[in-house]
PDB file of N, CA and C in Angstrom:
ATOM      1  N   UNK A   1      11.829  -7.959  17.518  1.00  0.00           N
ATOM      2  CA  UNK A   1      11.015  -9.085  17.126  1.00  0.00           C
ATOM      3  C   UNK A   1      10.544  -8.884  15.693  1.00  0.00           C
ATOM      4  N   UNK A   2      10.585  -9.849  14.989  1.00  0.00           N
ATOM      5  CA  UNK A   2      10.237 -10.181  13.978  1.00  0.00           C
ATOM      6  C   UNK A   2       8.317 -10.850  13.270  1.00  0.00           C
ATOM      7  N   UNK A   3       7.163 -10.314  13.112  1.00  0.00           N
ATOM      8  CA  UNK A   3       6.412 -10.158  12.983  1.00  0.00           C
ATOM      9  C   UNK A   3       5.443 -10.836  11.719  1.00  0.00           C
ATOM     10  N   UNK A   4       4.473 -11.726  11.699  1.00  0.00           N
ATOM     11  CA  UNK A   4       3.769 -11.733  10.857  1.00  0.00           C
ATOM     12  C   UNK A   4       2.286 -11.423  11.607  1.00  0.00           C
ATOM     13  N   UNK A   5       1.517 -10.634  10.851  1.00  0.00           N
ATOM     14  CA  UNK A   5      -0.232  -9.977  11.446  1.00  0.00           C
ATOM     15  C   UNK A   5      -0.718 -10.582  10.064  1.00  0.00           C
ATOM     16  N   UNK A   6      -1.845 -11.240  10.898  1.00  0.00           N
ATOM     17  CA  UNK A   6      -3.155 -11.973  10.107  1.00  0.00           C
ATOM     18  C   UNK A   6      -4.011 -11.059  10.100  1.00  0.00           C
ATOM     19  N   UNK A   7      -4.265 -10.857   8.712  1.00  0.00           N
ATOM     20  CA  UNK A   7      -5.467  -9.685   8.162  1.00  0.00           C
ATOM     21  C   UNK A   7      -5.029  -8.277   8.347  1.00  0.00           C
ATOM     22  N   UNK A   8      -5.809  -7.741   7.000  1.00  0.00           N
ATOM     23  CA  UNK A   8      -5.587  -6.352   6.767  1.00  0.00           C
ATOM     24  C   UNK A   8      -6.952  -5.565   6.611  1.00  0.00           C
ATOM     25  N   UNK A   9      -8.104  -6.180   7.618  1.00  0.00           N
ATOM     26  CA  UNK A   9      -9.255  -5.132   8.035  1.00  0.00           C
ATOM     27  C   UNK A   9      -8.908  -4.313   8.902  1.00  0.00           C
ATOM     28  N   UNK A  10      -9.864  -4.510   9.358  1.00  0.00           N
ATOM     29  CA  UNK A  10     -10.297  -3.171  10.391  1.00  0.00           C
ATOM     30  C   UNK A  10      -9.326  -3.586  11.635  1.00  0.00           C
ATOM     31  N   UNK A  11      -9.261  -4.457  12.108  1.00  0.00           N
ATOM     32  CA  UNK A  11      -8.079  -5.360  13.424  1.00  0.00           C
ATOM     33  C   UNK A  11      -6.773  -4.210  12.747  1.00  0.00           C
ATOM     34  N   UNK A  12      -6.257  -4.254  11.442  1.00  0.00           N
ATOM     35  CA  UNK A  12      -4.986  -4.159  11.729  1.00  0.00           C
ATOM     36  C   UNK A  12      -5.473  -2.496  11.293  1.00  0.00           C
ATOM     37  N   UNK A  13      -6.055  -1.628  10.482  1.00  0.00           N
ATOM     38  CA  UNK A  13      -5.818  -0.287  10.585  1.00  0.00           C
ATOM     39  C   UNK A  13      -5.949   0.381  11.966  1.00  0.00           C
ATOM     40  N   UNK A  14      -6.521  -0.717  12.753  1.00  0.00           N
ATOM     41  CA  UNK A  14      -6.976  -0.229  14.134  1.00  0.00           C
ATOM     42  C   UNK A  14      -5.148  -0.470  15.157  1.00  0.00           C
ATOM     43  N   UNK A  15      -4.529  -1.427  14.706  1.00  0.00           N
ATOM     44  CA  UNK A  15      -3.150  -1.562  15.833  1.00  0.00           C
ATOM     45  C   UNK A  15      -2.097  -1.569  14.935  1.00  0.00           C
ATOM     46  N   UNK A  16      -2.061  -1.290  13.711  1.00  0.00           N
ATOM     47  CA  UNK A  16      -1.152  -1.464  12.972  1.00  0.00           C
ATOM     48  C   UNK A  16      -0.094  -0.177  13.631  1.00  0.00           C
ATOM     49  N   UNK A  17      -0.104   0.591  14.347  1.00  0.00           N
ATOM     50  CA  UNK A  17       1.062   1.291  14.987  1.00  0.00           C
ATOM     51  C   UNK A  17       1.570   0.832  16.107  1.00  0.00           C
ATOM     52  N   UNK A  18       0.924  -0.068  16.170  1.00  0.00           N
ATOM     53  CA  UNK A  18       1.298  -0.789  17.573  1.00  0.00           C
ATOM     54  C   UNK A  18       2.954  -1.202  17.053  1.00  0.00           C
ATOM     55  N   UNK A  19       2.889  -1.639  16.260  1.00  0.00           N
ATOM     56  CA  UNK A  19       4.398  -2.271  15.526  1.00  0.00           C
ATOM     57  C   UNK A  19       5.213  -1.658  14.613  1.00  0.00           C
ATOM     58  N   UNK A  20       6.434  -1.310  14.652  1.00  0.00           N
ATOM     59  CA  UNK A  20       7.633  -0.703  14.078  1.00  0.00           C
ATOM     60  C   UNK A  20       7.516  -1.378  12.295  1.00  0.00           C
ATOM     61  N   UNK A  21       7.278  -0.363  11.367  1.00  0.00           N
ATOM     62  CA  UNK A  21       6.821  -1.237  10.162  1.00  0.00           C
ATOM     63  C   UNK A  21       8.205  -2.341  10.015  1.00  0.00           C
ATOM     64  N   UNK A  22       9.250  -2.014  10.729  1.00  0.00           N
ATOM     65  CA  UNK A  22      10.650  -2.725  10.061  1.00  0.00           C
ATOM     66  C   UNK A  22      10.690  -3.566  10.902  1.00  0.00           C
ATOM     67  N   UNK A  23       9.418  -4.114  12.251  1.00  0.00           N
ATOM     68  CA  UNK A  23       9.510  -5.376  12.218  1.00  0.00           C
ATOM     69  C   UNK A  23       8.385  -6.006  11.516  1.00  0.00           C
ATOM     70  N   UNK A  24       7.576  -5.779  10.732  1.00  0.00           N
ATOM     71  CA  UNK A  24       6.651  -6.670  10.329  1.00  0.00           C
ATOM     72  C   UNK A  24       7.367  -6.854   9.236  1.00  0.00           C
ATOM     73  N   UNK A  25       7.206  -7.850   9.044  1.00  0.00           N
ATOM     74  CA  UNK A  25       7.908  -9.823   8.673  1.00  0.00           C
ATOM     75  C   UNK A  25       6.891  -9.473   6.571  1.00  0.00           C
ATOM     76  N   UNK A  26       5.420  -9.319   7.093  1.00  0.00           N
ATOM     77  CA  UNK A  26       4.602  -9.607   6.254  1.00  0.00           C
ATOM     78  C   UNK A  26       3.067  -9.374   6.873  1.00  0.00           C
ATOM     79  N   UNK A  27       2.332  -9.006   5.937  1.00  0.00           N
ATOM     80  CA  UNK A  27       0.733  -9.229   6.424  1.00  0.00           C
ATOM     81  C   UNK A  27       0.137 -10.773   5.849  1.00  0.00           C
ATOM     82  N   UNK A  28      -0.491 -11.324   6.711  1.00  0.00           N
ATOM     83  CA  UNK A  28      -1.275 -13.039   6.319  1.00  0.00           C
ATOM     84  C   UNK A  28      -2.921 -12.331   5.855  1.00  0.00           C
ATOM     85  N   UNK A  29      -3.473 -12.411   5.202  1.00  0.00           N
ATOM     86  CA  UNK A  29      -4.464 -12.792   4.811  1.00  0.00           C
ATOM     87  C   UNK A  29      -5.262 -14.072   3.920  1.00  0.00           C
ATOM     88  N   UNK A  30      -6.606 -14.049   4.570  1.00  0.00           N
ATOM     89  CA  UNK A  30      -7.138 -15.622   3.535  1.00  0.00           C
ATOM     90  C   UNK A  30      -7.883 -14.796   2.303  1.00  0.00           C
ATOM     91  N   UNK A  31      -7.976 -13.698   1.979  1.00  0.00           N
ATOM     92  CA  UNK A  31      -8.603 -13.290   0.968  1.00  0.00           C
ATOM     93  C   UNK A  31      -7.650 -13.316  -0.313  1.00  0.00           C
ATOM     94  N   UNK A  32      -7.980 -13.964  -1.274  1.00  0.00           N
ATOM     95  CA  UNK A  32      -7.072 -14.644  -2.307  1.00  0.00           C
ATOM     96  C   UNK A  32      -6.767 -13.191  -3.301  1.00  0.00           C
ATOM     97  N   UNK A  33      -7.989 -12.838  -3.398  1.00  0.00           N
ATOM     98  CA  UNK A  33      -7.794 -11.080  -3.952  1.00  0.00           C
ATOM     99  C   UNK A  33      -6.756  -9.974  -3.700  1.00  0.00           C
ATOM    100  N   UNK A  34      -6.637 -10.355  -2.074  1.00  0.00           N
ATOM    101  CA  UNK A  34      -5.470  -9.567  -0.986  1.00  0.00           C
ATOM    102  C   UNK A  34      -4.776  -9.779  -1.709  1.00  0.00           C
ATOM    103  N   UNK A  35      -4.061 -11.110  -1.722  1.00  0.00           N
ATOM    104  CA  UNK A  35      -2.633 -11.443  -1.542  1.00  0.00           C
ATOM    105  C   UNK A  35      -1.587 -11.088  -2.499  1.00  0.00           C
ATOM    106  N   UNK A  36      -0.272 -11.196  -2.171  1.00  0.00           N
ATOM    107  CA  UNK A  36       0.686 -10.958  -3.295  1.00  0.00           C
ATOM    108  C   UNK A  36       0.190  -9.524  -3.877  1.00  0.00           C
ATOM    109  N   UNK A  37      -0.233  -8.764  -2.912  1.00  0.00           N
ATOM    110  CA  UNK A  37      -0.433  -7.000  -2.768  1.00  0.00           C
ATOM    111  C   UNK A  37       0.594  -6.775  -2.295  1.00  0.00           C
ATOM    112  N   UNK A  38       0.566  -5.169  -1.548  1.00  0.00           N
ATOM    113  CA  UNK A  38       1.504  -4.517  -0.976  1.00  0.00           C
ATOM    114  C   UNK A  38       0.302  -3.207  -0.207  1.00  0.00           C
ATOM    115  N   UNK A  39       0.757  -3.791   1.249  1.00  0.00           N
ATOM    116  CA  UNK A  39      -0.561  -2.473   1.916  1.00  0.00           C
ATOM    117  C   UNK A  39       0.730  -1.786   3.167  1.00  0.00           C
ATOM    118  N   UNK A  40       0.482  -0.680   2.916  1.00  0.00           N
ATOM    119  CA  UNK A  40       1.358  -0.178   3.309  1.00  0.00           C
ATOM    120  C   UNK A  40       3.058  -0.081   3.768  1.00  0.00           C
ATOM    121  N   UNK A  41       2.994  -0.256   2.260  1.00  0.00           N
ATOM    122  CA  UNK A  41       4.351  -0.657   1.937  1.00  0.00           C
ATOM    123  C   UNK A  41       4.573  -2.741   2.381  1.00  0.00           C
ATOM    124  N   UNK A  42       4.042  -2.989   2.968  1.00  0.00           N
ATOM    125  CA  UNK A  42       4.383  -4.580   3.341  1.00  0.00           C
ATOM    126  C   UNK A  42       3.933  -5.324   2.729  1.00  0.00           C
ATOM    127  N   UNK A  43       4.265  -6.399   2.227  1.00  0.00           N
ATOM    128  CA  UNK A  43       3.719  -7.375   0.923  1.00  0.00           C
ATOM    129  C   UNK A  43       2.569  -8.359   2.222  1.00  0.00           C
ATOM    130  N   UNK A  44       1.411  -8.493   1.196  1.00  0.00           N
ATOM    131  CA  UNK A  44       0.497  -9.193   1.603  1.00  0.00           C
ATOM    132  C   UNK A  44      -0.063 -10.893   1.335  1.00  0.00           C
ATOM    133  N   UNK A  45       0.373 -12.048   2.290  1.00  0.00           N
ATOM    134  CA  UNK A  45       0.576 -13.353   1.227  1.00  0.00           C
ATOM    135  C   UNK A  45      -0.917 -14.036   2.129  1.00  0.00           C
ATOM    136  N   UNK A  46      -0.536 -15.327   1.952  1.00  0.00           N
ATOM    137  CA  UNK A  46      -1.367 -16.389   2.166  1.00  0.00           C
ATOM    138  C   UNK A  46      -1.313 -17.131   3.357  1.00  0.00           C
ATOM    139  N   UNK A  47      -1.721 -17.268   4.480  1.00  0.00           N
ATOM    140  CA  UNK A  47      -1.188 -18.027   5.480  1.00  0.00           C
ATOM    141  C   UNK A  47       0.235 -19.370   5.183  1.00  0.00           C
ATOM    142  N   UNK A  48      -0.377 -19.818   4.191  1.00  0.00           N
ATOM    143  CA  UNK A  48       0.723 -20.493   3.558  1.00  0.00           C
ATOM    144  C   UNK A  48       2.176 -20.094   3.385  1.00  0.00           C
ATOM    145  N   UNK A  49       2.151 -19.262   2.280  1.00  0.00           N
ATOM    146  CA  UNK A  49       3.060 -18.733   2.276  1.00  0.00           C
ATOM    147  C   UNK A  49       3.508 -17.954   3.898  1.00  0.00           C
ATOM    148  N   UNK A  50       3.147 -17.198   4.185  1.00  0.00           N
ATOM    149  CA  UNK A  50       3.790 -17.050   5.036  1.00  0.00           C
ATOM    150  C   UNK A  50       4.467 -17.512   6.329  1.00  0.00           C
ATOM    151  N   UNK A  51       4.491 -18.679   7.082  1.00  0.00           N
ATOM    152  CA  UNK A  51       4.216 -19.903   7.563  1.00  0.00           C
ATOM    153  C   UNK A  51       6.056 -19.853   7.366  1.00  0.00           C
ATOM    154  N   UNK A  52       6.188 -19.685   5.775  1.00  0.00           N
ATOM    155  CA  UNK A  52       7.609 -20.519   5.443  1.00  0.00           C
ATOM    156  C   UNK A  52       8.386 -18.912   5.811  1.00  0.00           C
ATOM    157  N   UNK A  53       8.238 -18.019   6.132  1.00  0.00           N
ATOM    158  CA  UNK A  53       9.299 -17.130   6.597  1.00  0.00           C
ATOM    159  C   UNK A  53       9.934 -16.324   7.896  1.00  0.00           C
ATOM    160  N   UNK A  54      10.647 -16.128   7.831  1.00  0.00           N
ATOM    161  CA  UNK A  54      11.384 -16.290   9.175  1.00  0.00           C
ATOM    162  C   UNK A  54      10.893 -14.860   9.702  1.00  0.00           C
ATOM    163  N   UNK A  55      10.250 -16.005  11.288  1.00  0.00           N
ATOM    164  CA  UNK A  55       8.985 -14.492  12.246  1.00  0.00           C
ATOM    165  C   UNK A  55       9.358 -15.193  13.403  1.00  0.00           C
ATOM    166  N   UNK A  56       9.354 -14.482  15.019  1.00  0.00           N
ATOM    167  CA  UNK A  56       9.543 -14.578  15.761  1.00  0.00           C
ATOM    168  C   UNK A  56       8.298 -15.161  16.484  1.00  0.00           C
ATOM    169  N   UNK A  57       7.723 -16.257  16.911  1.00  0.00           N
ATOM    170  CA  UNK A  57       6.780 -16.605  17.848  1.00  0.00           C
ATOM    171  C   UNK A  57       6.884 -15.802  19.021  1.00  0.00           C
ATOM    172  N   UNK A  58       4.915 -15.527  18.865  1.00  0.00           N
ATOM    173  CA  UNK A  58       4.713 -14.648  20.097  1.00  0.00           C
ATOM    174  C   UNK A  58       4.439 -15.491  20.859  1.00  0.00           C
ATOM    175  N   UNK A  59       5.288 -16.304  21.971  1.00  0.00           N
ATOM    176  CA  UNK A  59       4.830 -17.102  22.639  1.00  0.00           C
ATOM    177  C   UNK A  59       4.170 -17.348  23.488  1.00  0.00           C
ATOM    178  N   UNK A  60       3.341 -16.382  24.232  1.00  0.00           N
ATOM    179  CA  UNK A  60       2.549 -16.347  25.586  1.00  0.00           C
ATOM    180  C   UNK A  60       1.046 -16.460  24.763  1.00  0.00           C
ATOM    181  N   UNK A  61       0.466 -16.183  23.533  1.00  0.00           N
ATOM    182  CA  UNK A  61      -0.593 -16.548  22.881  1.00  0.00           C
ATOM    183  C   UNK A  61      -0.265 -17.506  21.707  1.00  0.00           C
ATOM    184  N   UNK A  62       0.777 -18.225  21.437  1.00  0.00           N
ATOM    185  CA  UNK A  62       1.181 -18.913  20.594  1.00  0.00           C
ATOM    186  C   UNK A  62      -0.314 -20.126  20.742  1.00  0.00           C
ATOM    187  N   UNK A  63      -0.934 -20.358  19.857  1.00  0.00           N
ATOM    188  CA  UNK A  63      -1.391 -21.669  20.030  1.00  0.00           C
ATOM    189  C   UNK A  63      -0.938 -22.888  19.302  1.00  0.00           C
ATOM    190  N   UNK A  64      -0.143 -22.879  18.201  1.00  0.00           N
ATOM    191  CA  UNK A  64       0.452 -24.201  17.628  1.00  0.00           C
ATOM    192  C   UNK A  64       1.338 -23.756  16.868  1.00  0.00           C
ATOM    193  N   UNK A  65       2.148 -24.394  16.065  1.00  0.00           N
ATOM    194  CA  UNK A  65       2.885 -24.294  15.032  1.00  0.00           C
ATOM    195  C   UNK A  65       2.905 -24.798  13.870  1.00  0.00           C
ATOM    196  N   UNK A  66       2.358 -24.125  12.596  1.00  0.00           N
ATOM    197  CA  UNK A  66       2.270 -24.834  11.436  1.00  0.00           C
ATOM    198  C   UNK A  66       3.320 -25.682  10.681  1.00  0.00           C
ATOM    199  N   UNK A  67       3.886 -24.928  11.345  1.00  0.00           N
ATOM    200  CA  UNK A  67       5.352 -26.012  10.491  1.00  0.00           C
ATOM    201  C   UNK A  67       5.417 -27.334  10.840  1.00  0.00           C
ATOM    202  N   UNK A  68       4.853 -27.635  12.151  1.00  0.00           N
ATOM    203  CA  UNK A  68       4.841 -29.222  12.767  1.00  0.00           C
ATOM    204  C   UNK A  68       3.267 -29.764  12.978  1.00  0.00           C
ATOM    205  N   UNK A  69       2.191 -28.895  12.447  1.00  0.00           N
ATOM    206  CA  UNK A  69       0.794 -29.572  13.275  1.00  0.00           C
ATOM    207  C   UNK A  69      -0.344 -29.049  12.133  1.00  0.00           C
ATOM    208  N   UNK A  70      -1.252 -29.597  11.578  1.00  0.00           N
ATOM    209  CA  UNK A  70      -2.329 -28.901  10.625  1.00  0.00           C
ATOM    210  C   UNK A  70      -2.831 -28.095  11.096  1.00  0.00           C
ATOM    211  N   UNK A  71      -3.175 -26.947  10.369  1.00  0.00           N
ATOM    212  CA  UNK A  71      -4.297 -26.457  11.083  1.00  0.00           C
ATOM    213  C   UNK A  71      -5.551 -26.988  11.973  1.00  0.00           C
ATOM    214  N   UNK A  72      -6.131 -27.889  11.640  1.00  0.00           N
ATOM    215  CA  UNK A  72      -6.776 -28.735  12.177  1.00  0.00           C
ATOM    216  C   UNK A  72      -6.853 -29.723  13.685  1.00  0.00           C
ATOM    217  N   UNK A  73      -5.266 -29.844  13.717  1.00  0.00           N
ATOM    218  CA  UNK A  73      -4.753 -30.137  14.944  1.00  0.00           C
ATOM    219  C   UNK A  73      -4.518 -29.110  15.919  1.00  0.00           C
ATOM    220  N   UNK A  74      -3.996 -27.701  15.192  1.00  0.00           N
ATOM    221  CA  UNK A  74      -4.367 -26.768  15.996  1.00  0.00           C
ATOM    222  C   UNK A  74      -5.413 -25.985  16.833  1.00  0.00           C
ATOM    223  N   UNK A  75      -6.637 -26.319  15.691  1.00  0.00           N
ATOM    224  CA  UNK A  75      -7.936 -25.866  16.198  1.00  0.00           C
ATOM    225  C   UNK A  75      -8.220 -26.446  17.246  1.00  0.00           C
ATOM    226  N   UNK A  76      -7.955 -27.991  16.631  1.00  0.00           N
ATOM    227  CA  UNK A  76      -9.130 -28.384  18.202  1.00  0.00           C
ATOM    228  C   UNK A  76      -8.239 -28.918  19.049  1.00  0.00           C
ATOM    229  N   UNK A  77      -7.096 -28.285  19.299  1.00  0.00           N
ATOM    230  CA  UNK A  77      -6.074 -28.729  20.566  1.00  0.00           C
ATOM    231  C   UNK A  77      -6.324 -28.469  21.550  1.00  0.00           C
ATOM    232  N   UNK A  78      -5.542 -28.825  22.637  1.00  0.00           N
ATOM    233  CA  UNK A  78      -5.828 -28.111  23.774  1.00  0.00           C
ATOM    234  C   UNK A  78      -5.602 -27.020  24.429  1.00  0.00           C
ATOM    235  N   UNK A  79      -4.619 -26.166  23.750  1.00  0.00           N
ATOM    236  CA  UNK A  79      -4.637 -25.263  24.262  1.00  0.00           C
ATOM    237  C   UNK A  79      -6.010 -23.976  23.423  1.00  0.00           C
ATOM    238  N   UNK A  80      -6.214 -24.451  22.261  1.00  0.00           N
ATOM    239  CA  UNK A  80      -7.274 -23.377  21.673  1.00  0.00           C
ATOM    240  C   UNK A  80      -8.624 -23.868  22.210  1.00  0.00           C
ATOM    241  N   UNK A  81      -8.870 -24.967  22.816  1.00  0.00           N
ATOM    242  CA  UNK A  81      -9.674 -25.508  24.135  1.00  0.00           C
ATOM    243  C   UNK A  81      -9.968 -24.290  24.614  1.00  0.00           C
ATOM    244  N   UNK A  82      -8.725 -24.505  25.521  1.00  0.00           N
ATOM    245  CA  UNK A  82      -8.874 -23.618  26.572  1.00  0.00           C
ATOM    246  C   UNK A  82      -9.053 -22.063  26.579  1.00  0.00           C
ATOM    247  N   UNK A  83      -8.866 -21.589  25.138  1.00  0.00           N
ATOM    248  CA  UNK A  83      -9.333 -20.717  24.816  1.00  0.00           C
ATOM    249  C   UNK A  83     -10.776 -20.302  24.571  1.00  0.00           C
ATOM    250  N   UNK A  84     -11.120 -20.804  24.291  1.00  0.00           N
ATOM    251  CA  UNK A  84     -12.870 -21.002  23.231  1.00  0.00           C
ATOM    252  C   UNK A  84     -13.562 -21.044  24.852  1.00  0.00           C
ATOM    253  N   UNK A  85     -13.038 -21.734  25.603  1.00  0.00           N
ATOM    254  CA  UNK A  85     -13.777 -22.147  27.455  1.00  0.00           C
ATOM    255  C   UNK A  85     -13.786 -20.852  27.994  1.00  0.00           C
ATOM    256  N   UNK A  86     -12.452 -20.350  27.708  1.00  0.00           N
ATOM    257  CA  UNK A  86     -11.899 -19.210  28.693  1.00  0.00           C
ATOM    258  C   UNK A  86     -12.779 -17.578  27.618  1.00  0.00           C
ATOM    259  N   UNK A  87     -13.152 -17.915  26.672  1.00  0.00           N
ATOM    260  CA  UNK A  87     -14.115 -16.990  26.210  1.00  0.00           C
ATOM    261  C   UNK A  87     -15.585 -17.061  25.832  1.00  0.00           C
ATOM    262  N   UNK A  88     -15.740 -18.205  26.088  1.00  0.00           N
ATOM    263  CA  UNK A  88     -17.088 -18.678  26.525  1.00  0.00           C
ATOM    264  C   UNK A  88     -17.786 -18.026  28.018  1.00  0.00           C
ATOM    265  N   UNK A  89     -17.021 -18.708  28.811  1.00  0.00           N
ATOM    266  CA  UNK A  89     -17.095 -17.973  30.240  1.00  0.00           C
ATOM    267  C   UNK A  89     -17.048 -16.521  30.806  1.00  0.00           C
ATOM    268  N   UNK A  90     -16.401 -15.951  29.640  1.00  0.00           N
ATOM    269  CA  UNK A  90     -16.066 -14.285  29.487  1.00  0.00           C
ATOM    270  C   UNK A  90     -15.033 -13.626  29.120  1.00  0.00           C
ATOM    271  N   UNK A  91     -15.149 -13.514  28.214  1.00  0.00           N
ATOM    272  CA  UNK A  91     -13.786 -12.405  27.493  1.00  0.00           C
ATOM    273  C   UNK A  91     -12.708 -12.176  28.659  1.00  0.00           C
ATOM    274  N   UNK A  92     -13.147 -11.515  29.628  1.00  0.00           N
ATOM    275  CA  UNK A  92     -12.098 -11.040  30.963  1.00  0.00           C
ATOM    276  C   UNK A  92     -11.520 -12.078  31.404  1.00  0.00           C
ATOM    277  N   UNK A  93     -11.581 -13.545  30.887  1.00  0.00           N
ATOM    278  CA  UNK A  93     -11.375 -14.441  31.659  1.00  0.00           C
ATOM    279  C   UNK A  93      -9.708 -15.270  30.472  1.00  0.00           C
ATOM    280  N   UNK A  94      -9.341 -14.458  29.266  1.00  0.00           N
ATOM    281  CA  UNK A  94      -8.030 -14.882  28.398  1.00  0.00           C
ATOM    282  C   UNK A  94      -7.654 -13.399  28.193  1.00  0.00           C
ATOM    283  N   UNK A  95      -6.214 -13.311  28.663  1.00  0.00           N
ATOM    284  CA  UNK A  95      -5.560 -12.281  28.108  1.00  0.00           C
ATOM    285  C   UNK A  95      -5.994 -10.930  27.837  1.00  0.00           C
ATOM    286  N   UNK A  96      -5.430 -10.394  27.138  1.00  0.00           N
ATOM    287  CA  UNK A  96      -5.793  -9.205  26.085  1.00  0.00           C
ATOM    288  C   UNK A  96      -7.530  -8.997  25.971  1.00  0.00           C
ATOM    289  N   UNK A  97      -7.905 -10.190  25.531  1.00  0.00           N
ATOM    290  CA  UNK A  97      -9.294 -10.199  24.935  1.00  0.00           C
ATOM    291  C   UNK A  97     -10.194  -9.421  25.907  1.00  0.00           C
ATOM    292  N   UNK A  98      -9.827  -9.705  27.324  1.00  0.00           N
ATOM    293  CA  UNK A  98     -10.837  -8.294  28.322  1.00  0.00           C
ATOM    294  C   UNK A  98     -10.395  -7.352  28.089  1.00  0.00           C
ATOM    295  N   UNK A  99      -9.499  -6.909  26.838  1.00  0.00           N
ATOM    296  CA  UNK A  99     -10.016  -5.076  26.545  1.00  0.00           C
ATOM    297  C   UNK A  99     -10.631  -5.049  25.799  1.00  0.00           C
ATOM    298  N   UNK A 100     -10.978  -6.008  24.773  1.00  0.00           N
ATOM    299  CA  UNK A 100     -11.457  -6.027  23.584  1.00  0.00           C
ATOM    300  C   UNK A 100     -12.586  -5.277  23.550  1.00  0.00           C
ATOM    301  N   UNK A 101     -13.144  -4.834  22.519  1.00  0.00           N
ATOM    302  CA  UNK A 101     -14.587  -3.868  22.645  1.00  0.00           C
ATOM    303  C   UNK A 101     -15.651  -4.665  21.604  1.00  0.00           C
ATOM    304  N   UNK A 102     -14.995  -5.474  21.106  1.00  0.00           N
ATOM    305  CA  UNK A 102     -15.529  -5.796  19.629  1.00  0.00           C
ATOM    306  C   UNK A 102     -16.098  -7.242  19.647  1.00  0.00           C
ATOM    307  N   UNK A 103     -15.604  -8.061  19.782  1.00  0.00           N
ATOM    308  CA  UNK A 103     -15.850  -9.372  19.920  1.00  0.00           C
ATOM    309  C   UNK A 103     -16.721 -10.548  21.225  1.00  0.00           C
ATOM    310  N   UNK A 104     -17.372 -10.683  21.245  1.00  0.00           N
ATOM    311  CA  UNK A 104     -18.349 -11.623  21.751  1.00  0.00           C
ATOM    312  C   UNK A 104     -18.605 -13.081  21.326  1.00  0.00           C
ATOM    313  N   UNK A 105     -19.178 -13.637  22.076  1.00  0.00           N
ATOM    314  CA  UNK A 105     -18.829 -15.486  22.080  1.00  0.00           C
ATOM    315  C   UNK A 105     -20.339 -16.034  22.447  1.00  0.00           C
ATOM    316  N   UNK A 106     -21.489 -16.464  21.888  1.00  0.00           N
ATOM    317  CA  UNK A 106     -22.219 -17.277  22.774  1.00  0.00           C
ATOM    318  C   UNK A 106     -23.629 -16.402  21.983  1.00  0.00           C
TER     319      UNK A 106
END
């Protein structure tokens, strides 16, 4: 699989071994300072930019696709609905997010 990871804080020094560097695609960050870097060895762009290069959808947390929907349409769709509900109600209650240690809602 082919890979793009949003952000280069603490999220990714924390799982960044999770992934084979020769599949990550690219790192996304919104920090304009980041971008058009290079962090560990992988070039660092813009959600934008990166959007246009060829990455494999993780599809079981996929929530939209930029290439066909704004961001905007993505946010408040229904499936990121059902996200925001399903972590409202309790982290344990979407995916992954009941291991999480870090993040809280409410």
């Amino acid at each position: 699989m082919k890979y793009l990871l949003f952000g280069i804080g603490e999220y990714y020094i924390r799982y960044r071994n999770w992934f084979a560097k020769e599949d990550i695609v690219a790192l996304i960050d919104n920090a304009v300072g980041e971008q058009n870097t290079y962090l560990d060895g992988i070039q660092v762009l813009s959600p934008e930019q990166g959007v246009k290069l060829a990455y494999d959808a993780v599809g079981k947390y996929t929530l939209g696709d930029l290439n066909h929907e704004t961001l905007q349409e993505i946010w408040y769709g229904a499936k990121f609905q059902m996200v925001r509900k399903c972590l409202y109600e309790g982290r344990e209650n979407w995916g992954n997010c009941k291991y999480c240690d870090t993040f809280t809602l409410g």
